[in-house]
N, C-alpha and C. Protein backbone atom coordinates (compact mmCIF):
# COMPACT_ATOMS: atom_id res chain seq x y z
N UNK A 1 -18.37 -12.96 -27.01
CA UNK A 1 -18.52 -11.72 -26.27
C UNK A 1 -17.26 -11.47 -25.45
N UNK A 2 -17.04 -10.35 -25.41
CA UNK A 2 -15.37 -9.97 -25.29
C UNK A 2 -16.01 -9.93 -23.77
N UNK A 3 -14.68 -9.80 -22.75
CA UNK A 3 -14.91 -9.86 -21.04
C UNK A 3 -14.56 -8.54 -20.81
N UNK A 4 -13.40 -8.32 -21.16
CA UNK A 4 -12.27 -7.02 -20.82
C UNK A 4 -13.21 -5.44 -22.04
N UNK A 5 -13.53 -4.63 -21.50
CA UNK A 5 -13.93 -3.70 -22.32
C UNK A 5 -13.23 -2.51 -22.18
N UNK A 6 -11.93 -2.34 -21.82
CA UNK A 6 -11.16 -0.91 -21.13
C UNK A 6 -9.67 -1.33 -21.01
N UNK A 7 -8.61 -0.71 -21.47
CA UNK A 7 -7.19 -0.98 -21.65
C UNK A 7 -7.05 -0.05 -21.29
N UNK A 8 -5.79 -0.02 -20.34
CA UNK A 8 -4.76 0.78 -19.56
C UNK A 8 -3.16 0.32 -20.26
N UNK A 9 -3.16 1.60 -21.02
CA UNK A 9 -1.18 1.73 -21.14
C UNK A 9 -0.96 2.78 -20.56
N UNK A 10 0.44 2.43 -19.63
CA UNK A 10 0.85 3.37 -19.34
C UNK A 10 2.53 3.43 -19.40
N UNK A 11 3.38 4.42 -18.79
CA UNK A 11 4.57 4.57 -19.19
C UNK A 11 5.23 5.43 -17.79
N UNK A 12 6.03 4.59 -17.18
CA UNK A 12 6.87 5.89 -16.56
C UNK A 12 8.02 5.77 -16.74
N UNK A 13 8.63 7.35 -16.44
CA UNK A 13 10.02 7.64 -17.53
C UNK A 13 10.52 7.87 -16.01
N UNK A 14 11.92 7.56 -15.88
CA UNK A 14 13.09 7.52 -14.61
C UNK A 14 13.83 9.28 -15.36
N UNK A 15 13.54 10.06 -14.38
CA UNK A 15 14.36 11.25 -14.88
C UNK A 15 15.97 10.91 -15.19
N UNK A 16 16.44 11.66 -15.47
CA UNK A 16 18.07 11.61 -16.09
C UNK A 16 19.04 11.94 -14.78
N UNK A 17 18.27 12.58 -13.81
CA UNK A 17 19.29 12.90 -12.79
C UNK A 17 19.30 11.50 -11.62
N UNK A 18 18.71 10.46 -11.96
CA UNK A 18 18.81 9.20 -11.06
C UNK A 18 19.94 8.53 -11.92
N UNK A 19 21.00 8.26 -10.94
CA UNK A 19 21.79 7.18 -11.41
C UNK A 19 21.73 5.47 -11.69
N UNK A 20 22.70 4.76 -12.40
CA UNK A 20 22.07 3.28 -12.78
C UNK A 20 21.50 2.77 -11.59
N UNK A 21 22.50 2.88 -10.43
CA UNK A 21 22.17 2.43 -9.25
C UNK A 21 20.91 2.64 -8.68
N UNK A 22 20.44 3.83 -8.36
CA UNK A 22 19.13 4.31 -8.17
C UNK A 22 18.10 4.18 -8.43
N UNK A 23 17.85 4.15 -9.89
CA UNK A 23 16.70 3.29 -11.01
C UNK A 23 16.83 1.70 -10.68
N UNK A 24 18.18 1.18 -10.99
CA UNK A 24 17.86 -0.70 -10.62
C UNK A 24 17.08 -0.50 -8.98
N UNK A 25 17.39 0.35 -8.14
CA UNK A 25 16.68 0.06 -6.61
C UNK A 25 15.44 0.16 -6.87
N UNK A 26 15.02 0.91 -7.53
CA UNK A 26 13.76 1.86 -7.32
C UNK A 26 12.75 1.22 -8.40
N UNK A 27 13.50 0.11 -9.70
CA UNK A 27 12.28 0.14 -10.44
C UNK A 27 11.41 -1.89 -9.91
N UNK A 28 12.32 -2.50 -8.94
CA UNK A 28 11.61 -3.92 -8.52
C UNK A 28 10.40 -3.04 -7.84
N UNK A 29 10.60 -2.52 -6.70
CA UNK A 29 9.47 -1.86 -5.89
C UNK A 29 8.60 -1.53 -6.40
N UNK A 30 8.62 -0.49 -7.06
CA UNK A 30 8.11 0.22 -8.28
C UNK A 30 6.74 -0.70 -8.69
N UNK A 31 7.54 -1.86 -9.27
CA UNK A 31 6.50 -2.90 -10.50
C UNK A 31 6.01 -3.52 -9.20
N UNK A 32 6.15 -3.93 -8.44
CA UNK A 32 5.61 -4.45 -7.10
C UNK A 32 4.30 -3.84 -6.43
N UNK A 33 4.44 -2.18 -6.31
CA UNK A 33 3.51 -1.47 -5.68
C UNK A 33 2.31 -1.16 -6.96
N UNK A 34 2.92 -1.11 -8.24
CA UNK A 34 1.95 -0.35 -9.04
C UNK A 34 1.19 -2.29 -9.58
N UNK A 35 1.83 -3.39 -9.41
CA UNK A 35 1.33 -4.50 -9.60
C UNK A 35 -0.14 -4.84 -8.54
N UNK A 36 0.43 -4.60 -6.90
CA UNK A 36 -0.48 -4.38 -6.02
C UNK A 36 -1.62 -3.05 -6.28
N UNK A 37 -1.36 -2.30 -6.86
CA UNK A 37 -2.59 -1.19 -7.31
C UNK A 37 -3.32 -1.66 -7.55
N UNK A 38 -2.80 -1.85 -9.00
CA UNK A 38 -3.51 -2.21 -9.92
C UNK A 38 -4.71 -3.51 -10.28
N UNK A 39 -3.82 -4.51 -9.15
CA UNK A 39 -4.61 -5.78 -8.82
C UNK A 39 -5.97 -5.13 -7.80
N UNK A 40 -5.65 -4.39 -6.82
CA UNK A 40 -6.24 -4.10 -6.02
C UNK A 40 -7.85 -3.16 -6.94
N UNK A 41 -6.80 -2.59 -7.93
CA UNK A 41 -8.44 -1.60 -8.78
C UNK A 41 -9.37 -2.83 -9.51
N UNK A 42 -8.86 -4.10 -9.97
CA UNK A 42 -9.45 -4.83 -10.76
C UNK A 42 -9.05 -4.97 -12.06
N UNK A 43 -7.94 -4.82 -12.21
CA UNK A 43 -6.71 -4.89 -13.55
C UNK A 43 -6.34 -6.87 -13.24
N UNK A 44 -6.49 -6.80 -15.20
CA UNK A 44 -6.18 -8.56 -15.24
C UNK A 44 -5.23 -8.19 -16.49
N UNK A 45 -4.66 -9.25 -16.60
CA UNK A 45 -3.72 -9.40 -17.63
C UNK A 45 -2.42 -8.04 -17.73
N UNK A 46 -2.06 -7.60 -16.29
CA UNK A 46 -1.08 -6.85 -16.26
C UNK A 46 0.45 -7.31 -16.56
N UNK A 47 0.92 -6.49 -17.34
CA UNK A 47 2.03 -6.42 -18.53
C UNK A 47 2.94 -5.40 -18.03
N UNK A 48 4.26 -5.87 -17.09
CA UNK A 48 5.16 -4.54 -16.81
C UNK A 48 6.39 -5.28 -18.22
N UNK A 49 6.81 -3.88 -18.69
CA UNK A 49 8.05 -3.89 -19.62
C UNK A 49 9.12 -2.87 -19.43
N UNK A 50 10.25 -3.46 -18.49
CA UNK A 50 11.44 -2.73 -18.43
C UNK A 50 11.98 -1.90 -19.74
N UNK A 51 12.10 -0.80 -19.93
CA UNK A 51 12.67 -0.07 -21.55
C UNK A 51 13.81 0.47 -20.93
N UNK A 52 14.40 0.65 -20.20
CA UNK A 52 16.00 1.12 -19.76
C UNK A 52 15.80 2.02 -18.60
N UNK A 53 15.04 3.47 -19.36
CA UNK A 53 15.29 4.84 -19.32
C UNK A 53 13.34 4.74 -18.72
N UNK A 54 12.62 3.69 -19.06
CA UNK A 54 11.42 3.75 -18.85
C UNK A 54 10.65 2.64 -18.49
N UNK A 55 9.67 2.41 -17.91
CA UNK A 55 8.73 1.03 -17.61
C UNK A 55 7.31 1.58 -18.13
N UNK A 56 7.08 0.26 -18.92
CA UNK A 56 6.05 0.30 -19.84
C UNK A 56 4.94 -0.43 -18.85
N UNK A 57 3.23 -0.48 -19.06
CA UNK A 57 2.38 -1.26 -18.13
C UNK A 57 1.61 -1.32 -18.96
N UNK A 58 0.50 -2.64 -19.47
CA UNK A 58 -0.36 -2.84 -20.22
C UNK A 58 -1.59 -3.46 -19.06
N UNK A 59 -2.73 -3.17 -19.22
CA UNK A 59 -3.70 -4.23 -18.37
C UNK A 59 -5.28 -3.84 -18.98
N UNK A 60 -5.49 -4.83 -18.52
CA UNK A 60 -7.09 -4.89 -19.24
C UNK A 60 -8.19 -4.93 -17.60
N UNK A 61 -9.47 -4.31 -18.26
CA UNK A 61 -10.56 -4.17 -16.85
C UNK A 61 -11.41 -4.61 -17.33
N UNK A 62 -12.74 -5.28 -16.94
CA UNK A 62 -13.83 -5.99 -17.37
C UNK A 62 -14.70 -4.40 -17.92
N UNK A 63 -14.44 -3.28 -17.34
CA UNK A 63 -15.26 -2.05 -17.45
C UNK A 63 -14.65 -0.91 -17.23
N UNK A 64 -15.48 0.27 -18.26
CA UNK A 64 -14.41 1.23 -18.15
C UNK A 64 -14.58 2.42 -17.27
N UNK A 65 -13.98 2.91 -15.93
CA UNK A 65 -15.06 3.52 -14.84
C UNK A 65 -13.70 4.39 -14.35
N UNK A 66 -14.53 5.57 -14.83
CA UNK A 66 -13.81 6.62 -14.45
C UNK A 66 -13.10 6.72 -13.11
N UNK A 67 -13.93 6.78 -12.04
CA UNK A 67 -14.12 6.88 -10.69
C UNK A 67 -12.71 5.85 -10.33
N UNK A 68 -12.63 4.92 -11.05
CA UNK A 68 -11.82 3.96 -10.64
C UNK A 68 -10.44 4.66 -11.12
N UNK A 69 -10.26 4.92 -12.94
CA UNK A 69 -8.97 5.61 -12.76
C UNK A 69 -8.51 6.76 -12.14
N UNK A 70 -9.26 7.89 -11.77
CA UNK A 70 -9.12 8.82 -11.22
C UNK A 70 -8.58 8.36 -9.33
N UNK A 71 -8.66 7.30 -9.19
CA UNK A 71 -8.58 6.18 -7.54
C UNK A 71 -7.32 5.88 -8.28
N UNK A 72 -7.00 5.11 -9.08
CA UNK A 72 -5.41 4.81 -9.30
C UNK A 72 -4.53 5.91 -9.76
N UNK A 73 -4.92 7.08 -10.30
CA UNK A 73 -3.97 8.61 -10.34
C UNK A 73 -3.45 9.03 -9.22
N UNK A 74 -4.78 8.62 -8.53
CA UNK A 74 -4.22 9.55 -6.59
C UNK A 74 -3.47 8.59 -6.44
N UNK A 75 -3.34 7.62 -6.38
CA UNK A 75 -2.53 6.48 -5.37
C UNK A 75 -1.34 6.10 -6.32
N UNK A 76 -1.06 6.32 -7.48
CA UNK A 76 0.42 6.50 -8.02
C UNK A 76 0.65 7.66 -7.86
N UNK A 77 0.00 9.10 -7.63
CA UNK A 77 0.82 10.36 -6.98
C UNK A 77 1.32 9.98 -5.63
N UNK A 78 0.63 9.21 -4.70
CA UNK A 78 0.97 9.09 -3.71
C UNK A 78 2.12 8.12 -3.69
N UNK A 79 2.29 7.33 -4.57
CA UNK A 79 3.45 5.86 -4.55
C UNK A 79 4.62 6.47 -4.78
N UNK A 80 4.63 7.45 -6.55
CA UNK A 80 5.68 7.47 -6.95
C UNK A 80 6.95 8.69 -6.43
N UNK A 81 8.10 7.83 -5.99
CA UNK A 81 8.76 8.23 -5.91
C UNK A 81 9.82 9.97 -6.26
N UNK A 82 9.86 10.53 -6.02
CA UNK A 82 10.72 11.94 -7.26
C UNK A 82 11.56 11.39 -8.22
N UNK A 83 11.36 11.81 -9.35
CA UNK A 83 12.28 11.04 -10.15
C UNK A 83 11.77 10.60 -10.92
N UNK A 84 10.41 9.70 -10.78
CA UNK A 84 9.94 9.22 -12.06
C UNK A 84 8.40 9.75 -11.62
N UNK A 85 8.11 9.92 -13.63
CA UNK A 85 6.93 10.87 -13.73
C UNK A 85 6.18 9.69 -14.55
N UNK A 86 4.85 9.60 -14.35
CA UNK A 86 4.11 8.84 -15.42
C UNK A 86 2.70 9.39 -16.37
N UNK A 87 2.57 8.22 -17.06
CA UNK A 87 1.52 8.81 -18.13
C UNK A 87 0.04 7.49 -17.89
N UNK A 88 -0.66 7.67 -18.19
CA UNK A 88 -1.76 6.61 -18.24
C UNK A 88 -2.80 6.84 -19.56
N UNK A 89 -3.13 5.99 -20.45
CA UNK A 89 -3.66 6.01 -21.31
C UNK A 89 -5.03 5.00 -21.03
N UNK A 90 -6.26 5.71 -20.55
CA UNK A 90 -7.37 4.69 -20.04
C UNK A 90 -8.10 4.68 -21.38
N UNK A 91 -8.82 3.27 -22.17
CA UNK A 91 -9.18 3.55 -23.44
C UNK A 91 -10.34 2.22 -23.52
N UNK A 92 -11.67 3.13 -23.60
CA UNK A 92 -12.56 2.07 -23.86
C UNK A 92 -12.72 1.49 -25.12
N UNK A 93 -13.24 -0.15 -25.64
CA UNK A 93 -12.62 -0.92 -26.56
C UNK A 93 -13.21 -0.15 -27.66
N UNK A 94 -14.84 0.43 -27.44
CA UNK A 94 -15.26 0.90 -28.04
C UNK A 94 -15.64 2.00 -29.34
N UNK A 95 -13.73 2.76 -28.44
CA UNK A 95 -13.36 3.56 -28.77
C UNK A 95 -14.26 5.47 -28.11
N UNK A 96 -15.68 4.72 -27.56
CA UNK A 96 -16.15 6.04 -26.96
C UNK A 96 -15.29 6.86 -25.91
N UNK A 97 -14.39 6.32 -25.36
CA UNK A 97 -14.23 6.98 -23.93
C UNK A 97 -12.06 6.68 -24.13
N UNK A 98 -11.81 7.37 -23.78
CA UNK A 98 -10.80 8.15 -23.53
C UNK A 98 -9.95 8.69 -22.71
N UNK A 99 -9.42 8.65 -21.71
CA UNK A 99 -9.14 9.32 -20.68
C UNK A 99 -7.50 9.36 -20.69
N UNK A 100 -7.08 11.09 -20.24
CA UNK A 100 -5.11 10.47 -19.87
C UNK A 100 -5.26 11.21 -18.87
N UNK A 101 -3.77 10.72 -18.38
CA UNK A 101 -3.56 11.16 -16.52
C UNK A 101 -1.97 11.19 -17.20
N UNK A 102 -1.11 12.35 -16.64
CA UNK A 102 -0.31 12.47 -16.22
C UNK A 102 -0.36 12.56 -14.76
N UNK A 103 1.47 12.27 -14.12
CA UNK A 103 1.11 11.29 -12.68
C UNK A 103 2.59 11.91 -12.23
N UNK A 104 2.91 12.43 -11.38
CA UNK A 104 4.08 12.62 -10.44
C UNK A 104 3.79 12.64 -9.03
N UNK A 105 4.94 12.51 -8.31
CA UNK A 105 5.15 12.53 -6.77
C UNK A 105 3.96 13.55 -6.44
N UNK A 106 2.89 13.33 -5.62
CA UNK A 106 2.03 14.69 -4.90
C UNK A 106 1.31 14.90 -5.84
N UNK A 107 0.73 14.53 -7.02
CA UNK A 107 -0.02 15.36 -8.03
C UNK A 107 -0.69 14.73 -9.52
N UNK A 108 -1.45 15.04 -9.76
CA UNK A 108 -1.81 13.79 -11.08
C UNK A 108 -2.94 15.33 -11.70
N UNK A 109 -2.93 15.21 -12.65
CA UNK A 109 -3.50 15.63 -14.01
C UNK A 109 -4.43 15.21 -14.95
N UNK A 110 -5.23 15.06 -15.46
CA UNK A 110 -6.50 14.06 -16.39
C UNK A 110 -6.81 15.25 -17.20
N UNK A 111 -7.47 14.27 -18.56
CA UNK A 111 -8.46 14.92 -19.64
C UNK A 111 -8.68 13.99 -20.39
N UNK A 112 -10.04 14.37 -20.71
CA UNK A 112 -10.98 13.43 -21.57
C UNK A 112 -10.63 13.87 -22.88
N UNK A 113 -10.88 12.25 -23.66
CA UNK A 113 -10.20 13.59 -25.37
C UNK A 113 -11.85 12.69 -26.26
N UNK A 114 -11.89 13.32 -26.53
CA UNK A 114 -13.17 12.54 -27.69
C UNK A 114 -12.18 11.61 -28.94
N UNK A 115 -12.70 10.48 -29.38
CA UNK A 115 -12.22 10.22 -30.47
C UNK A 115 -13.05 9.95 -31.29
N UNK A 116 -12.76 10.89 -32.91
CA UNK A 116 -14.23 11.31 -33.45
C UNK A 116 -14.07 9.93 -34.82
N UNK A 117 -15.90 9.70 -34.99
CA UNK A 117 -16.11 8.83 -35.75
C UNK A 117 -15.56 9.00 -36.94
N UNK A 118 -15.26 10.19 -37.38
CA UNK A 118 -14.68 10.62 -38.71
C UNK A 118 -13.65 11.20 -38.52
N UNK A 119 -12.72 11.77 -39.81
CA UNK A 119 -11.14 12.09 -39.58
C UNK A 119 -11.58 13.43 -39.53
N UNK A 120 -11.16 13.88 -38.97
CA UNK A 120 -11.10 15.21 -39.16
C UNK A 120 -10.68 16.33 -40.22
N UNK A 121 -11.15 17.16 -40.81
CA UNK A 121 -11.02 17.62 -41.88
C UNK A 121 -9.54 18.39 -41.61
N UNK A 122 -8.83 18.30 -43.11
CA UNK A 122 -7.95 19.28 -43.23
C UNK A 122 -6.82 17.86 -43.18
N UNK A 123 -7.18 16.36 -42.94
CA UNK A 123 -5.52 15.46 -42.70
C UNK A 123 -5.91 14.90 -44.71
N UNK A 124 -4.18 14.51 -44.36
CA UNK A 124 -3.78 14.41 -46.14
C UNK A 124 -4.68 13.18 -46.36
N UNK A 125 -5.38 12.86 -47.33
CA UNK A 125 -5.78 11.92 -47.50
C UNK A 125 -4.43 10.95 -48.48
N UNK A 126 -4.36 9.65 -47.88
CA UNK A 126 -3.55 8.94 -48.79
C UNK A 126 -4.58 8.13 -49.07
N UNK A 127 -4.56 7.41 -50.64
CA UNK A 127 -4.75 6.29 -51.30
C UNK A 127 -4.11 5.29 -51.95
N UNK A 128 -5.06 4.46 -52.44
CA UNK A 128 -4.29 2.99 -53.19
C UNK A 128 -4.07 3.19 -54.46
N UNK A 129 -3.09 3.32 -55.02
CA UNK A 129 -2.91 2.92 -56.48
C UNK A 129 -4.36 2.65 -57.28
N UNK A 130 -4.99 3.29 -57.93
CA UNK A 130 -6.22 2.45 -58.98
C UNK A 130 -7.63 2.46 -57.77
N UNK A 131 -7.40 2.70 -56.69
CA UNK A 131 -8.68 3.24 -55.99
C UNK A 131 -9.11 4.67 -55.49
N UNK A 132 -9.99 5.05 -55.83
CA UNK A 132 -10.18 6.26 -55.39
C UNK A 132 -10.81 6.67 -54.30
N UNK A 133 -10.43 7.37 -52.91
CA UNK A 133 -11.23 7.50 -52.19
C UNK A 133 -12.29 8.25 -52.15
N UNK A 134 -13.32 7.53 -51.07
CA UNK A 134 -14.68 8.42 -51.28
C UNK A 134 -14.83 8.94 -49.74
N UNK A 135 -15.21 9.76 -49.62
CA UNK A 135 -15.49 10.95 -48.35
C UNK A 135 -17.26 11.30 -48.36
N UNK A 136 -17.44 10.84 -47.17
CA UNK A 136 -19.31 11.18 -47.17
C UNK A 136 -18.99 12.33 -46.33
N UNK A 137 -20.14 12.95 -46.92
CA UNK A 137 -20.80 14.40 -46.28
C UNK A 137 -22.08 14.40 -45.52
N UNK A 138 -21.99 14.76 -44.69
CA UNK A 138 -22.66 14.71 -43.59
C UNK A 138 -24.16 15.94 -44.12
């Protein structure tokens, strides 16, 4: 029986008008405050990844609770700096539940997206060599 039922990726991008100098100051703190968040919401197995131009964050939650990411949106609007903007990808294992947050200085953004049991009609179907696919109708 799995523990963790809810993954958090997220991504923030350092705008282009911060210089090298500026980003090396700004991104130790950075992984420091959003490390303390995140510990603080109930995030285990948190994953920061320096990408240059961007910092990557992976973490896992025993449960997947809205209330809680919508509590870490406000408080990275409130952390992050001008300059860097972020994304949050909240995703239950289940695949039922869904959630993104875009995230800047003063302000954060959300929407729920459904992810549907079936493909959606109208994408190319590819197949295997010598198998043919089959499509149920509802």
């Amino acid at each position: 029986m799995t523990k963790h039922h809810s993954e958090i990726f997220g991504q923030f991008r350092y705008d282009d008008s911060l210089t090298y100098e500026q980003l090396l100051g700004m991104e130790v703190p950075l992984i420091t405050d959003l490390n303390n968040l995140m510990l603080r919401a109930g995030a285990e197995h948190l994953n920061f990844t320096p990408m240059g131009d961007e910092l990557w964050l992976q973490c896992s939650f025993t449960a997947h609770k809205l209330y809680v990411y919508r509590k870490i949106a406000l408080e990275m609007a409130a952390m992050l700096p001008p300059g860097i903007t972020g994304r949050l990808l909240c995703l239950h294992k289940s695949l039922d539940a869904l959630h993104v947050y875009w995230i800047q200085a003063g302000q954060w953004e959300e929407e729920e997206r459904p992810v549907p049991q079936k493909a959606p009609d109208g994408l190319k179907i590819r197949r295997l060599g010598g198998v043919k696919a089959q499509r149920t109708v509802d």
